[in-house]
C-alpha atoms as a PDB file:
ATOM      1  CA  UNK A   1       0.000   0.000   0.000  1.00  0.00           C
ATOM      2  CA  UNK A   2       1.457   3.293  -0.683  1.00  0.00           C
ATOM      3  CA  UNK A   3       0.536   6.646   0.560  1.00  0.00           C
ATOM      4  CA  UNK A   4      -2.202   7.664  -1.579  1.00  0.00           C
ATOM      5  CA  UNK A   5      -3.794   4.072  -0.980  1.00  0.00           C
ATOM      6  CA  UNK A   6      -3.791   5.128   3.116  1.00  0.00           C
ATOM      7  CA  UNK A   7      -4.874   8.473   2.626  1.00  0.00           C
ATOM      8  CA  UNK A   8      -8.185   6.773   0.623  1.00  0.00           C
ATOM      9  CA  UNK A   9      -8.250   4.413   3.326  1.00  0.00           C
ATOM     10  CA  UNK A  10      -8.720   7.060   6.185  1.00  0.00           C
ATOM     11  CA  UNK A  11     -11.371   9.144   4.140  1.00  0.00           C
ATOM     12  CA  UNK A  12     -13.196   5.794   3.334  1.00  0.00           C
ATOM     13  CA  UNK A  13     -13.323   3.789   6.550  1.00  0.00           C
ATOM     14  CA  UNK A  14     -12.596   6.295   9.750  1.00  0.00           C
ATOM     15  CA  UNK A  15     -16.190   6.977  10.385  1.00  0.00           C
ATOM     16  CA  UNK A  16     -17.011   3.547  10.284  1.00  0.00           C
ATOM     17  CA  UNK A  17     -14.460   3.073  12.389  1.00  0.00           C
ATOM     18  CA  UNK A  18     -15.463   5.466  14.785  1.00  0.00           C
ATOM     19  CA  UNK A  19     -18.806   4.405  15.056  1.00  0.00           C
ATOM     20  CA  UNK A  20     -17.547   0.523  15.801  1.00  0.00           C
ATOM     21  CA  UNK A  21     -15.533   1.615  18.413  1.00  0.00           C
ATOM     22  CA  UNK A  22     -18.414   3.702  20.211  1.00  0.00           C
ATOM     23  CA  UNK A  23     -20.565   0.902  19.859  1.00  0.00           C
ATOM     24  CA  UNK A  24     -18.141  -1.447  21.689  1.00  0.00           C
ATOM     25  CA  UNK A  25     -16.442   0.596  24.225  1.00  0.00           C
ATOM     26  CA  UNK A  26     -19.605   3.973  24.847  1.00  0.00           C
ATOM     27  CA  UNK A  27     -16.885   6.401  25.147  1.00  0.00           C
ATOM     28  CA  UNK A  28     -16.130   9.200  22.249  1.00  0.00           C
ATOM     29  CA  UNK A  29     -12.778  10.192  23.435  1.00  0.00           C
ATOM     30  CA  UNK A  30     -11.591   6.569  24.140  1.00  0.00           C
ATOM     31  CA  UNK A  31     -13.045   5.449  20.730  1.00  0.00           C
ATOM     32  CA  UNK A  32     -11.334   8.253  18.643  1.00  0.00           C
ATOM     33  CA  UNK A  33      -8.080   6.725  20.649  1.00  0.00           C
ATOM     34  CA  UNK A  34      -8.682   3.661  19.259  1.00  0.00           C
ATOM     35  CA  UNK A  35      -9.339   4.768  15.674  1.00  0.00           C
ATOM     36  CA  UNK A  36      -6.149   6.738  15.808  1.00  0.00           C
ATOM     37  CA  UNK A  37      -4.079   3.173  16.947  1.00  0.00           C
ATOM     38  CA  UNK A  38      -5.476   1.535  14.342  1.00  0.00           C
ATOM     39  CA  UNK A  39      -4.414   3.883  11.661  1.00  0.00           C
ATOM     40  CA  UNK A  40      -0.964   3.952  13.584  1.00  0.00           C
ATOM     41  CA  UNK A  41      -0.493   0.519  13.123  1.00  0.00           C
ATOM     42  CA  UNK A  42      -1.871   0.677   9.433  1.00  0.00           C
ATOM     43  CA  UNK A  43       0.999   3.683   8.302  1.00  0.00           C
ATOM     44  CA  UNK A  44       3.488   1.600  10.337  1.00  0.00           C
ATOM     45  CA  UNK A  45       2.912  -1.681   8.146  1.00  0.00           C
ATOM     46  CA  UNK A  46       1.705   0.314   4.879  1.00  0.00           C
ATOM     47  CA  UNK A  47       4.630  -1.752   2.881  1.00  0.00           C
ATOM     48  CA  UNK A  48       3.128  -5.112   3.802  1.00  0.00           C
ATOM     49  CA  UNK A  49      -0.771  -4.469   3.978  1.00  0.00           C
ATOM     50  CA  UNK A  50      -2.623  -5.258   0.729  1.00  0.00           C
ATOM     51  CA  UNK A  51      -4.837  -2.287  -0.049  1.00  0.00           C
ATOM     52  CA  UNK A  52      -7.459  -4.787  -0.624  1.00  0.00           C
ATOM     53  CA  UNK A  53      -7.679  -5.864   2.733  1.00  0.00           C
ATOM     54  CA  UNK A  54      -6.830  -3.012   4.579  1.00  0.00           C
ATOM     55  CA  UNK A  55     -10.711  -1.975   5.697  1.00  0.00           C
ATOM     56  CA  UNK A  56     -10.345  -5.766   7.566  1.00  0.00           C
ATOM     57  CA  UNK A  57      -7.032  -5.135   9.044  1.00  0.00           C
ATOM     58  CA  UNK A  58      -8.439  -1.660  10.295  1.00  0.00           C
ATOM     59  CA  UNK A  59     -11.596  -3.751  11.725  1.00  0.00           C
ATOM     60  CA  UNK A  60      -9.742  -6.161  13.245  1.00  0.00           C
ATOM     61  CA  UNK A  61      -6.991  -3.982  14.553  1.00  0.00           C
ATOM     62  CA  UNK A  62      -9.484  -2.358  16.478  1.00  0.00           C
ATOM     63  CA  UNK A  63     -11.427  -4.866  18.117  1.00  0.00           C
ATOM     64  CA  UNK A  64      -8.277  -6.381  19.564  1.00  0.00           C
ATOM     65  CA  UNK A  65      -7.273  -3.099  20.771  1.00  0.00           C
ATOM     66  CA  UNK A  66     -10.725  -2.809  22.565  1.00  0.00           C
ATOM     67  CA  UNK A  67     -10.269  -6.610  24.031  1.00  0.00           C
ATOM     68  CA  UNK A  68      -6.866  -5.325  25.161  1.00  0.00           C
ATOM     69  CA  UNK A  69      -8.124  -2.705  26.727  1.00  0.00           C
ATOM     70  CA  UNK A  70     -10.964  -4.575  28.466  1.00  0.00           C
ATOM     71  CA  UNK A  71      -8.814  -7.245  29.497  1.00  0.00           C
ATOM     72  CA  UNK A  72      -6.228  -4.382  31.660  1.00  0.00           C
ATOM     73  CA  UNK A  73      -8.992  -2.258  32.954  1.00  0.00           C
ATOM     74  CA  UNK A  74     -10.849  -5.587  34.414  1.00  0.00           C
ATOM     75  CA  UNK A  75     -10.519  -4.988  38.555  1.00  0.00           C
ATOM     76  CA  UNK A  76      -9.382  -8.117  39.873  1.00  0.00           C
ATOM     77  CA  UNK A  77     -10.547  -8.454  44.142  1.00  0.00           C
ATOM     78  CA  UNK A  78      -8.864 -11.125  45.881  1.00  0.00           C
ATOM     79  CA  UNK A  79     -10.301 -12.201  48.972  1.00  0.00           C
ATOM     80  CA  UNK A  80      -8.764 -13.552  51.818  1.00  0.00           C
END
């Protein structure tokens, strides 16, 4: 992918993006956060990412991002 393929990508897919990530997570400034790292991650492997499959990379990026997240902010309590 090259940079005019990412730029397209961003225009095309952010606001779907967005919108996944406020379904999942309820939070605009946390879901922006995670639209940003998945772009991040996108520009940082743009040589090896087929343009074609991008919007699923993006999608799936994302979500484990989110399950990341859910899986740190979980409180454990351990009784005694």
């Amino acid at each position: 992918m090259d940079t005019n393929e990412y730029h397209i990508a961003v225009e095309e897919f952010s606001d779907r993006l967005y919108r996944f990530a406020l379904k999942l997570c309820k939070n605009e400034s946390i879901s922006k956060d995670f639209v940003q790292d998945a772009f991040e991650k996108v520009w940082i492997k743009k040589d090896t990412i087929n343009f074609e499959k991008v919007k699923s990379y993006l999608f799936r990026t994302l979500y484990n991002g989110f399950i990341d997240y859910t899986r740190k902010s979980k409180v454990i309590s351990i009784e005694d």
